[in-house]
Protein backbone atom coordinates (compact mmCIF):
# COMPACT_ATOMS: atom_id res chain seq x y z
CA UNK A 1 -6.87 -5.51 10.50
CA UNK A 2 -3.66 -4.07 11.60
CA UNK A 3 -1.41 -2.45 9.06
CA UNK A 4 2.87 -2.89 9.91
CA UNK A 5 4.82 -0.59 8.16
CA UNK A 6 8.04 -2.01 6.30
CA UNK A 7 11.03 0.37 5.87
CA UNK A 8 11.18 0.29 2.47
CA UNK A 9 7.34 1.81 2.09
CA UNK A 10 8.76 4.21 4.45
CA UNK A 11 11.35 5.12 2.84
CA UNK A 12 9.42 5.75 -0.77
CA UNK A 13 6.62 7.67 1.34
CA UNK A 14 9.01 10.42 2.07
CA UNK A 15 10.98 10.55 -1.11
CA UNK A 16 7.49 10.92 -2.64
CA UNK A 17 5.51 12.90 -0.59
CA UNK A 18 2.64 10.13 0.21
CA UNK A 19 0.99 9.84 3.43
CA UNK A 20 0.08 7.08 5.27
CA UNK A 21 -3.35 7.92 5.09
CA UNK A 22 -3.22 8.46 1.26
CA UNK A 23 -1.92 4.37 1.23
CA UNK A 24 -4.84 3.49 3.78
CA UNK A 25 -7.51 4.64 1.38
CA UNK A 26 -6.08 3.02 -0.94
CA UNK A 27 -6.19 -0.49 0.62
CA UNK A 28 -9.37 0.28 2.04
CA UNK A 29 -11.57 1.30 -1.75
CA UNK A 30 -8.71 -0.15 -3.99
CA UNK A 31 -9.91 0.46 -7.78
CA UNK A 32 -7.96 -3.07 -8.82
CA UNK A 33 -6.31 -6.03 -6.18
CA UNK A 34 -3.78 -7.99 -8.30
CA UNK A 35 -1.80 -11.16 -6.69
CA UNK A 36 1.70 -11.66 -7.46
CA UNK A 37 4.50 -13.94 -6.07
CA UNK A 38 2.95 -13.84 -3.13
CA UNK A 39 2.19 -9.97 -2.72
CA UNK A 40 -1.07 -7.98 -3.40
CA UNK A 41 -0.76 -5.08 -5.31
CA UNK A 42 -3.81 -2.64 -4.44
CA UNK A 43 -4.33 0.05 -6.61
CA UNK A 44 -6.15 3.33 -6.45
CA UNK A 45 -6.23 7.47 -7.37
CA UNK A 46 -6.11 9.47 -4.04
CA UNK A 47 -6.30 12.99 -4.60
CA UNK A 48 -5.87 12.61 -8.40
CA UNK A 49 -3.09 10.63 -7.83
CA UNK A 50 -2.25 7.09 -8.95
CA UNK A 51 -0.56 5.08 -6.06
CA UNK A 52 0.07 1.04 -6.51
CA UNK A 53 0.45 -0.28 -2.61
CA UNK A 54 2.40 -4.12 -2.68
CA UNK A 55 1.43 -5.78 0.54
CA UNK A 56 1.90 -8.88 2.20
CA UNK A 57 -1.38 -10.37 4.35
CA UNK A 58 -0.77 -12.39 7.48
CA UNK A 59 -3.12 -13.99 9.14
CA UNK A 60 -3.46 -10.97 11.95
CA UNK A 61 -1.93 -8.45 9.95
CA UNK A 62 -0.73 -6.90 6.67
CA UNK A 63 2.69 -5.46 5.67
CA UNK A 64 2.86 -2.63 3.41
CA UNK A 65 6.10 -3.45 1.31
CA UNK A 66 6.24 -1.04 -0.87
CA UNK A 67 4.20 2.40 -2.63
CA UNK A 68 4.55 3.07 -5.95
C-alpha cells in the first residue's frame, strides 16, 4: 500500500530525529493497532525506541498524520 506523507508527521520527524524508515517498521510489525476517531494509532520500539504512528487508511493509500 502506498504511504502519503502529511506535513505535520514531517514536521515532528525532524524536530525529533525519526526517519521515515523508523515509522515504516513500525506500521509494518506494529506491537499494538488502536482505532480512534477515525485514526489508527500503530505502535512499536524501533531501535529501543518507542514511536506511536496516527494514520489515516484510504482505500488506495494511508496518511501518516502524525509520530509521536
Amino acid at each position: 500500500m502506498r504511504v502519503k506523507w502529511g506535513r505535520h508527521a514531517m514536521e515532528r520527524l525532524r524536530q525529533r530525529g525519526i526517519t521515515r524508515m523508523e515509522v515504516l517498521h513500525v506500521l509494518q510489525y506494529p506491537d499494538q493497532v488502536r482505532k480512534s476517531r477515525g485514526l489508527s494509532i500503530a505502535q512499536g520500539k524501533v531501535n529501543g525506541r518507542e514511536l506511536r504512528v496516527v494514520i489515516s487508511a484510504h482505500r488506495t493509500y494511508i496518511k501518516v498524520v502524525t509520530v509521536l
